[in-house]
N, C-alpha and C. Protein backbone atom coordinates (compact mmCIF):
# COMPACT_ATOMS: atom_id res chain seq x y z
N UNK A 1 0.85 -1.18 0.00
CA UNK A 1 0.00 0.00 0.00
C UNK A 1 0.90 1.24 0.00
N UNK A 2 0.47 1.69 -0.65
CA UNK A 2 1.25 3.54 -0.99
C UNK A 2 0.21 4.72 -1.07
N UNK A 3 1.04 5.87 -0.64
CA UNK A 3 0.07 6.50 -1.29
C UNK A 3 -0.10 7.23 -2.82
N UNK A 4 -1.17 7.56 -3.07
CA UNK A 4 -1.77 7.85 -4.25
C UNK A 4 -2.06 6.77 -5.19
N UNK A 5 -2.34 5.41 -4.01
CA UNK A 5 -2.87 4.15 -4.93
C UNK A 5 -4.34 4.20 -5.04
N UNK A 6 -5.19 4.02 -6.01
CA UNK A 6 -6.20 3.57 -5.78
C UNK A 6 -7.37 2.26 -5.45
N UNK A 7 -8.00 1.90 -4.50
CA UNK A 7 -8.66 1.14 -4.49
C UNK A 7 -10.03 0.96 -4.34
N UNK A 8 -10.54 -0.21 -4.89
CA UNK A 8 -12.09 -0.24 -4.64
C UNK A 8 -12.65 -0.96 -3.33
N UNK A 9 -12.99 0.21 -2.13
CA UNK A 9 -13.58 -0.69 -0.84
C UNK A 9 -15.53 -0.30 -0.82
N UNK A 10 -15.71 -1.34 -0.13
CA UNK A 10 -17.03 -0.78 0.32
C UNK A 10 -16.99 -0.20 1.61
N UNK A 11 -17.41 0.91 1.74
CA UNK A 11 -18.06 2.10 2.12
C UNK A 11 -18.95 2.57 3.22
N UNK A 12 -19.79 0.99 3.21
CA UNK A 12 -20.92 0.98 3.86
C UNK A 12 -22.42 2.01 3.11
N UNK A 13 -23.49 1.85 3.72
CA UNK A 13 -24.70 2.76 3.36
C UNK A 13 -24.09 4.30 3.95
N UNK A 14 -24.32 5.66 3.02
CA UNK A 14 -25.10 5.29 2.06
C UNK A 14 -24.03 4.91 0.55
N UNK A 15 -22.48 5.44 1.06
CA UNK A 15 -21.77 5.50 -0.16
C UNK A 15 -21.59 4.40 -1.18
N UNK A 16 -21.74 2.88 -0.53
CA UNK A 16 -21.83 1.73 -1.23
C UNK A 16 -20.59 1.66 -1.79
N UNK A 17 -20.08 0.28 -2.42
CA UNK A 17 -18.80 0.60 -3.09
C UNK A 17 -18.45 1.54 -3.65
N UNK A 18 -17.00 1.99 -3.89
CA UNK A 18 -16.51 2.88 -4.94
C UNK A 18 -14.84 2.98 -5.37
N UNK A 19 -14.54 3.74 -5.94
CA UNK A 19 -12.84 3.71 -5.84
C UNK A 19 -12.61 4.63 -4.74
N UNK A 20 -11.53 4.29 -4.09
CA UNK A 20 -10.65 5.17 -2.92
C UNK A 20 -9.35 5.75 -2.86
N UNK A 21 -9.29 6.71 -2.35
CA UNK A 21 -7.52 7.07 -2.95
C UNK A 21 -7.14 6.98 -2.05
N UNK A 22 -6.28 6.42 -1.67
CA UNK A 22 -5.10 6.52 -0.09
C UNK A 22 -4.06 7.87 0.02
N UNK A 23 -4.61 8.21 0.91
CA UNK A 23 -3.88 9.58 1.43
C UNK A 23 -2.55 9.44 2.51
N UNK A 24 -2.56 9.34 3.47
CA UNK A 24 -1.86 8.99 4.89
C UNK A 24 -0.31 8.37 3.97
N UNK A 25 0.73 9.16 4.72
CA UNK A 25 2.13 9.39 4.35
C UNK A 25 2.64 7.70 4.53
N UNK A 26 3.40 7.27 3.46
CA UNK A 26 3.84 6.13 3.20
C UNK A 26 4.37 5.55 4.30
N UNK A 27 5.53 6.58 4.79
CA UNK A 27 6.05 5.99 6.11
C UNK A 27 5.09 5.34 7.51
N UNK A 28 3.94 6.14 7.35
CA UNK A 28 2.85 5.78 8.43
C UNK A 28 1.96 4.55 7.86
N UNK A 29 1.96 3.84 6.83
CA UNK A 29 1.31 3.03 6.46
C UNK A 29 1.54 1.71 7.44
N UNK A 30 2.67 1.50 7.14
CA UNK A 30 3.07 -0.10 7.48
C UNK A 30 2.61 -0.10 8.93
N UNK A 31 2.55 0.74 9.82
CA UNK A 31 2.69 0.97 11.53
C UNK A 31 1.08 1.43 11.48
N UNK A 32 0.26 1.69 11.10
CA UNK A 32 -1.13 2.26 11.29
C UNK A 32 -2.31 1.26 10.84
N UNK A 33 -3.39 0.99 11.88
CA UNK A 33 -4.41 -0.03 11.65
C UNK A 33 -5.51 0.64 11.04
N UNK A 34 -5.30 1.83 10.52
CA UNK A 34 -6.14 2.36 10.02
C UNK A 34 -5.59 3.65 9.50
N UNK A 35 -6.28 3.88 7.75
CA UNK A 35 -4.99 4.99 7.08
C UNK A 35 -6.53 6.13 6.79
N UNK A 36 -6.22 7.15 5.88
CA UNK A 36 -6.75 8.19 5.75
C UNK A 36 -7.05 8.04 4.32
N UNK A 37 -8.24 8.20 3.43
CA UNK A 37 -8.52 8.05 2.09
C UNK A 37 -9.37 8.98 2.16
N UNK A 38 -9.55 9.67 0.74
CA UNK A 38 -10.52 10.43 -0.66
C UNK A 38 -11.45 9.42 -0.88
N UNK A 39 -12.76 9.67 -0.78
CA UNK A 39 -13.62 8.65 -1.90
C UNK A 39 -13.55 9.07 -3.34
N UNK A 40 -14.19 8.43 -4.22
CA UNK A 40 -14.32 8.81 -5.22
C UNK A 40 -15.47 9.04 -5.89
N UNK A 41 -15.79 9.91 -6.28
CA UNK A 41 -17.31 9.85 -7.17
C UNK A 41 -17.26 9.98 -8.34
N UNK A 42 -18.23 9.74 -9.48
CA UNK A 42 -18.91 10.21 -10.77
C UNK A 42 -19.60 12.19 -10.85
N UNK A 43 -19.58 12.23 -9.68
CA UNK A 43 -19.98 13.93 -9.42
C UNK A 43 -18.71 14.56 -9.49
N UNK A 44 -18.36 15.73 -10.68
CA UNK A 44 -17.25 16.36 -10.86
C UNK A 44 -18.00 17.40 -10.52
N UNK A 45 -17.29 18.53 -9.60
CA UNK A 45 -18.16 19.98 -9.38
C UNK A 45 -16.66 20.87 -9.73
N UNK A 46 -15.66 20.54 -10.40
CA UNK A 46 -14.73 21.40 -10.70
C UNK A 46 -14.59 22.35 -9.51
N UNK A 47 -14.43 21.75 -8.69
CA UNK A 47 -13.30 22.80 -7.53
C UNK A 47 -12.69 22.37 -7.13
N UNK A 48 -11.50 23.32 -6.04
CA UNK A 48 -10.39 22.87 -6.01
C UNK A 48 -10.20 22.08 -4.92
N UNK A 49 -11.32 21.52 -3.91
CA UNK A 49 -10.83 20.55 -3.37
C UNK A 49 -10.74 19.06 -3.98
N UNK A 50 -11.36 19.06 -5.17
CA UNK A 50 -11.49 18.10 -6.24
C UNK A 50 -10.05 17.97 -6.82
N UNK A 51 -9.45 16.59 -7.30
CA UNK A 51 -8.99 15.87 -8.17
C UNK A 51 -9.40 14.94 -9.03
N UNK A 52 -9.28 15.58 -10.15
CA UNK A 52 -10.12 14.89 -11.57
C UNK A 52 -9.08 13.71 -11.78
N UNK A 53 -9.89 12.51 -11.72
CA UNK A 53 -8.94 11.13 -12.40
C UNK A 53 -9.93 10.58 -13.19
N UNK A 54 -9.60 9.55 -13.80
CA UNK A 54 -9.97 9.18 -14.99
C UNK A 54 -9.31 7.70 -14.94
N UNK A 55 -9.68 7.35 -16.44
CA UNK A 55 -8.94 5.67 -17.39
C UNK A 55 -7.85 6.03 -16.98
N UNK A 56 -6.88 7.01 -17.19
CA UNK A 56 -5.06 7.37 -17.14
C UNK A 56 -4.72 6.49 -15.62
N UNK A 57 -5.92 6.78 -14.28
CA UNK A 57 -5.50 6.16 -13.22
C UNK A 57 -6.22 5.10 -12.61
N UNK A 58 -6.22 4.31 -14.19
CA UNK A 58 -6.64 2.74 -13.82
C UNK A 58 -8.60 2.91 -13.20
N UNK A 59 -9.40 3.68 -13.89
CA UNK A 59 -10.71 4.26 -13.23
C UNK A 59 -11.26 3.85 -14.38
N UNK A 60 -12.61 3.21 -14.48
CA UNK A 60 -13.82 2.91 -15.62
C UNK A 60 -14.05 4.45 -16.62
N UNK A 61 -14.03 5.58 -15.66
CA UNK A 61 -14.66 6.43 -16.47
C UNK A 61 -14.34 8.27 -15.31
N UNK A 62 -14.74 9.13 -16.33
CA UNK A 62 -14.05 10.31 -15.80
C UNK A 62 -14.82 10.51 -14.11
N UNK A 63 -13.99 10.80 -13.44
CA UNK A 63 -14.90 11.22 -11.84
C UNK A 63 -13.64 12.07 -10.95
N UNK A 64 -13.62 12.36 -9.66
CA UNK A 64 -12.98 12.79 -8.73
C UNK A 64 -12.83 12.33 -7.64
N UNK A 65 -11.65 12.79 -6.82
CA UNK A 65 -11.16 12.50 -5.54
C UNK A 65 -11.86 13.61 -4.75
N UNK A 66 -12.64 13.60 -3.62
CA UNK A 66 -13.41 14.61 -2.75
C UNK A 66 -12.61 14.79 -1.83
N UNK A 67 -11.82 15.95 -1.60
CA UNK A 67 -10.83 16.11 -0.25
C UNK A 67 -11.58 16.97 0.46
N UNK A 68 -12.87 16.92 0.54
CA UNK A 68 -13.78 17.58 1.41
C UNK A 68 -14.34 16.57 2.51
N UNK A 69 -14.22 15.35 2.24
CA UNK A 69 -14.94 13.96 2.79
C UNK A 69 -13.68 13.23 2.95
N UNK A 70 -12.73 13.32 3.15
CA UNK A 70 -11.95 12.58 3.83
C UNK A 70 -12.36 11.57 5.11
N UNK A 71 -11.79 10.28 4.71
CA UNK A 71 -12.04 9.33 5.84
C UNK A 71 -11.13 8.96 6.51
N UNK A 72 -11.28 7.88 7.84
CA UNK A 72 -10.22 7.22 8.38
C UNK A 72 -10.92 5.59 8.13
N UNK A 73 -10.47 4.87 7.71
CA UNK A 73 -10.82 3.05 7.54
C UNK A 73 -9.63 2.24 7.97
N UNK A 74 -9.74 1.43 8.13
CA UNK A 74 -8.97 -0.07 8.57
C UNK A 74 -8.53 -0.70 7.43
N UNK A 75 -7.51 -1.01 7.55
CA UNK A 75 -6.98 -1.11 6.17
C UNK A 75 -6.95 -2.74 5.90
N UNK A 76 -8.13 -3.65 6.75
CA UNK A 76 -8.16 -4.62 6.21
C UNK A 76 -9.64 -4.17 5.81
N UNK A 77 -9.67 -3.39 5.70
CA UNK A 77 -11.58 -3.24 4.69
C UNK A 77 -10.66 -2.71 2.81
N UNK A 78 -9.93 -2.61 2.54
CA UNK A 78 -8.99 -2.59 1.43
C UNK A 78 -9.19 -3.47 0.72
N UNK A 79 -9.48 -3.85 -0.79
CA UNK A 79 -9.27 -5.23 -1.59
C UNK A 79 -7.96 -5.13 -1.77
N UNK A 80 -7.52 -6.48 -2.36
CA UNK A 80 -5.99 -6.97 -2.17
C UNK A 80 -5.06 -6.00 -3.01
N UNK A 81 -5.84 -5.76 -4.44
CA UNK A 81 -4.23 -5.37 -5.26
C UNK A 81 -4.77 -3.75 -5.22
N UNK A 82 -4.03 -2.53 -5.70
CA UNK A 82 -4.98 -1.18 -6.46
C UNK A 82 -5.17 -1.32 -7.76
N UNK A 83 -6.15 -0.57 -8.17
CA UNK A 83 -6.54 -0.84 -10.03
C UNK A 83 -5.92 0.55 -10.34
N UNK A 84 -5.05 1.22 -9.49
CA UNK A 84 -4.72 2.41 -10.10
C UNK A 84 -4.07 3.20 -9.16
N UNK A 85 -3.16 4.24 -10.05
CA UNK A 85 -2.00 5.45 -8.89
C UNK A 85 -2.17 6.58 -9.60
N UNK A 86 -2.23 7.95 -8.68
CA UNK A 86 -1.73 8.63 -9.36
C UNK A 86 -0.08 8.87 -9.67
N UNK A 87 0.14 9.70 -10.39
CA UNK A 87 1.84 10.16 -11.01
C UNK A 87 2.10 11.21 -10.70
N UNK A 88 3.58 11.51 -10.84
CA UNK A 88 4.32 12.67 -9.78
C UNK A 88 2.96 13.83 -9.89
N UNK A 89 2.49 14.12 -11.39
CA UNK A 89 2.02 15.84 -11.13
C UNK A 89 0.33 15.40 -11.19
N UNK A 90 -0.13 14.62 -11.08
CA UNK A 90 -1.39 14.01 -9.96
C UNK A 90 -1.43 14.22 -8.28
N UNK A 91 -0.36 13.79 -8.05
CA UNK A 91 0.04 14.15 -6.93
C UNK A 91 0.35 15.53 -6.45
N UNK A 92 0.95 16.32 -7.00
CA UNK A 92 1.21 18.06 -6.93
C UNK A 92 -0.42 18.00 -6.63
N UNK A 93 -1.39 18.03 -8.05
CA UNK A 93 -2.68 18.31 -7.89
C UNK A 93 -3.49 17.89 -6.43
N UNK A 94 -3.15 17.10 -5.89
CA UNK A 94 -3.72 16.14 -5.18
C UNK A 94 -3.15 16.98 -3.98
N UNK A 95 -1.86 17.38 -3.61
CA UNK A 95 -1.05 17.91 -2.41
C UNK A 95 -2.16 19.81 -2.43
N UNK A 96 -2.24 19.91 -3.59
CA UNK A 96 -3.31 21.25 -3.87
C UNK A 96 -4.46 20.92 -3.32
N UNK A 97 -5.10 20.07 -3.68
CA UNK A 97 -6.68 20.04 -3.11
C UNK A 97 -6.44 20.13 -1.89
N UNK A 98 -5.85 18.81 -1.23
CA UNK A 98 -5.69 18.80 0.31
C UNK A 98 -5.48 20.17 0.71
N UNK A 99 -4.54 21.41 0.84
CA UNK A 99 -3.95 22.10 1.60
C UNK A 99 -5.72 23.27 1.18
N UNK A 100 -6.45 23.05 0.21
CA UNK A 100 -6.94 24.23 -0.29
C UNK A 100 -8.29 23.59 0.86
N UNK A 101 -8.83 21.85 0.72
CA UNK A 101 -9.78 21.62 1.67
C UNK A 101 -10.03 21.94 3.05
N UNK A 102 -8.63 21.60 3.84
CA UNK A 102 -7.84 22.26 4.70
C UNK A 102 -7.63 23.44 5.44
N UNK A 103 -7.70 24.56 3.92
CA UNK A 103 -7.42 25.75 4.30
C UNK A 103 -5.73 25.84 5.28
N UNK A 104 -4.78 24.93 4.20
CA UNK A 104 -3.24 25.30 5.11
C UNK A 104 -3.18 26.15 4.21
N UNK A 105 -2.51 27.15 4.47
CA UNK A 105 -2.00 28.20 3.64
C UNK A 105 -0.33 28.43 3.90
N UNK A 106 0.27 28.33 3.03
CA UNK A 106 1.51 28.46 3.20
C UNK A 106 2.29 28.28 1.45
């Protein structure tokens, strides 16, 4: 597990399955029973706490990462492999949403 992998967990009611992006810093993975993820939706509202992914990151069809809804899960609720990562300047984008959901300013 890394981050900016994606995977498909269920969710529970009402979100039901979906894809998930793993957030929570690599080094904290291996040591943590539970990491920090983005869901993903089919609802694009073009803002900037949004990251637009797509087919490019292993995804059926165009949607976003919500860094407004950030979760914490157990990372044996995870399926085994990811169907997808983002890449270095996915990630820039992705380090943007967070700090803008956030409100870090710096």
């Amino acid at each position: 597990m890394k981050r900016g992998e994606i995977y498909w967990m269920d969710l529970g009611p009402p979100a039901g399955r979906r894809p998930i992006l793993l957030l929570s810093r690599n080094a904290a993975i291996p040591v943590l029973a539970a990491v920090i993820i983005a869901p993903i939706s089919r609802t694009i509202r073009d803002i900037a706490s949004e990251v637009r992914l797509g087919p490019e990151q292993g995804l059926p069809e165009e949607c976003a990462a919500s860094c407004d809804n950030l979760l914490t899960v157990p990372k044996d609720k995870f399926e085994r492999s990811p169907v997808g990562f983002l890449d270095p300047d996915k990630i820039i984008e992705l380090d943007r949403a967070l700090r803008f959901a956030l409100e870090i300013n710096y």
